[in-house]
Protein backbone atom coordinates (compact mmCIF):
# COMPACT_ATOMS: atom_id res chain seq x y z
CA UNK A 1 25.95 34.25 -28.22
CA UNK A 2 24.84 32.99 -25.00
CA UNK A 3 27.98 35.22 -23.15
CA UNK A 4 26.60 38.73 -25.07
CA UNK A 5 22.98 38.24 -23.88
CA UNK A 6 23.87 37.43 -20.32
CA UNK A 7 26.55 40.70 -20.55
CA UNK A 8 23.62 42.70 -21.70
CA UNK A 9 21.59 41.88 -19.57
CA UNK A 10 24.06 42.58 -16.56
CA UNK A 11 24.51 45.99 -18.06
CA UNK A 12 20.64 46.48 -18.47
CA UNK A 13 20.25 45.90 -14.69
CA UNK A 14 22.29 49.16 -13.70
CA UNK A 15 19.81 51.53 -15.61
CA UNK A 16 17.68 51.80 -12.68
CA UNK A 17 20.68 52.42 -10.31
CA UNK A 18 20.92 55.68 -11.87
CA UNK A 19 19.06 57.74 -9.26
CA UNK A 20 21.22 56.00 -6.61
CA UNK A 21 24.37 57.47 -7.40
CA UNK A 22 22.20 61.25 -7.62
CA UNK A 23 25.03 61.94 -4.80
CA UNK A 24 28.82 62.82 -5.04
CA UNK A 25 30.65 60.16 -7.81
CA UNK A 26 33.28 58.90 -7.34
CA UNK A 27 33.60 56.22 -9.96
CA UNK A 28 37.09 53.82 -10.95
CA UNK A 29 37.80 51.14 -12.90
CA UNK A 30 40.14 48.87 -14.30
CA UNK A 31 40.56 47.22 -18.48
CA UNK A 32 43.95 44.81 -19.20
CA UNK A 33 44.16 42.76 -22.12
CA UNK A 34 46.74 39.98 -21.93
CA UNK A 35 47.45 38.37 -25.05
CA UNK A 36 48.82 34.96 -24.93
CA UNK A 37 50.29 32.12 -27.57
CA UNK A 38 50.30 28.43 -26.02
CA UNK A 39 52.50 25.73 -26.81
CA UNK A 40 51.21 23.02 -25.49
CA UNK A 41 53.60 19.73 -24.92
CA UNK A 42 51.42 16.20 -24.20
CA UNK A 43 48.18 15.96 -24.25
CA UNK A 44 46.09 18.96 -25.09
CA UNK A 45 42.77 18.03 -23.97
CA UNK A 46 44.16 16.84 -20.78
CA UNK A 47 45.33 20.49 -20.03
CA UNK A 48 42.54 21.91 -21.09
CA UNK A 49 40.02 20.02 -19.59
CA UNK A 50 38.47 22.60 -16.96
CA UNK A 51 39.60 25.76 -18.58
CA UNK A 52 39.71 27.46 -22.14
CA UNK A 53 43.42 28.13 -22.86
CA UNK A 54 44.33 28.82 -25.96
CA UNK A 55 46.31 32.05 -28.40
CA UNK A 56 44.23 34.79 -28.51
CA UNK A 57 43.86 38.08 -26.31
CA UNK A 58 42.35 37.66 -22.63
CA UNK A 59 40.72 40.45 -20.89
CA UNK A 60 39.32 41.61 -17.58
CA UNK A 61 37.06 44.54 -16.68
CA UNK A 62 36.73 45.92 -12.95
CA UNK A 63 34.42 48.31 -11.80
CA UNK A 64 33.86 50.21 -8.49
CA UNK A 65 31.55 52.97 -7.15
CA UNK A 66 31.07 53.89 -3.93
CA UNK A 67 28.24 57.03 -2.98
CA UNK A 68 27.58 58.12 0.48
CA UNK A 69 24.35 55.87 0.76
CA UNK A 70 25.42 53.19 -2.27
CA UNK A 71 28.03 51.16 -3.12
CA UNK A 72 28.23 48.87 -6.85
CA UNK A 73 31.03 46.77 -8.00
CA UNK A 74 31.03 44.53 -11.41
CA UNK A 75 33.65 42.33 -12.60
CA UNK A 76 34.46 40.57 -15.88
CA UNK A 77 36.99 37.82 -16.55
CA UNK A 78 38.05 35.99 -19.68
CA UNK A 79 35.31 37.74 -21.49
CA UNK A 80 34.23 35.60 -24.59
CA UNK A 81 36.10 32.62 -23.64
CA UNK A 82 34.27 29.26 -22.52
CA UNK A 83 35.76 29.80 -18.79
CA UNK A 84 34.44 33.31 -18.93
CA UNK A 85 33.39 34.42 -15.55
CA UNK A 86 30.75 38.02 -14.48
CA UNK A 87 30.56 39.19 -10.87
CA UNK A 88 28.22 42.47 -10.13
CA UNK A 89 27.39 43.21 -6.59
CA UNK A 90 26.19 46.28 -5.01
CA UNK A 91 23.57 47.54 -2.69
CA UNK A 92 22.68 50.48 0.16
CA UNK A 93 25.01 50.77 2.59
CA UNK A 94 23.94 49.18 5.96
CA UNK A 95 20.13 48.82 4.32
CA UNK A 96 19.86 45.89 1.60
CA UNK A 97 22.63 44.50 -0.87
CA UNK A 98 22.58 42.08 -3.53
CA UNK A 99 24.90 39.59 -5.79
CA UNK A 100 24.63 37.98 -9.15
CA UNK A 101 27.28 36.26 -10.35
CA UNK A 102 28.06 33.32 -13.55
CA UNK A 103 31.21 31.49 -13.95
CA UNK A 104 31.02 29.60 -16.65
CA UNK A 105 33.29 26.45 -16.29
CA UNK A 106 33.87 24.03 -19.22
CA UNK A 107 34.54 20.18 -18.95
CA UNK A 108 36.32 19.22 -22.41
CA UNK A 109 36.82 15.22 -22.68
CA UNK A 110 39.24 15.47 -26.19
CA UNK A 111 39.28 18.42 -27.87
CA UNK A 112 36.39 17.46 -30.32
CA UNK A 113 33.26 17.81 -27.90
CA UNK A 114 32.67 19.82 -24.60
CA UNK A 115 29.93 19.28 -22.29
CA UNK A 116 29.14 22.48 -19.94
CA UNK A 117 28.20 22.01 -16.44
């Protein structure tokens, strides 16, 4: 729940950057989905303890826009996943530019409880 506010909110912050990119667009981008089955020999929690690897379909989003004054890029990794991991950056060229970014990094001790740093 916590991962679809904080991705709506990300998207909610580029409404205002709409009269920024008033100039010629020239928008790209990038979607893969990577599915993945795990067999895991030894000890699962072990492997898993910083990361969230397990069957299921991984996925990554890149964005990129570049305008003759402004410039925006926003990333997604592992979207959904407890190491999931959102990157937007962007700004005027040679004027002001800003970052937000949240990895989200899990610390599993056994695979029955997770504490999140």
């Amino acid at each position: 729940m916590q991962s679809r506010v904080f991705l709506l909110a990300m998207f909610l912050s580029l409404a205002p950057c709409g009269n920024a990119f008033a100039q010629e667009r020239t928008p790209m981008g990038e979607v893969s989905l990577t599915p993945a089955q795990v067999d895991i020999k030894g000890n699962r929690a072990k492997f898993n303890e910083y990361r969230d690897v397990r069957d299921g379909v991984y996925g990554h989003i890149g964005l990129h826009h570049d305008a003759e004054e402004t410039h925006l890029d926003f990333g997604a990794d592992d979207i959904g996943y407890r190491d999931q991991k959102y990157e937007l950056s962007g700004g005027g060229w040679g004027s002001h530019s800003y970052y937000l970014g949240y990895d989200q990094i899990p610390h599993n001790f056994n695979l029955n409880t997770t504490l999140h740093r």
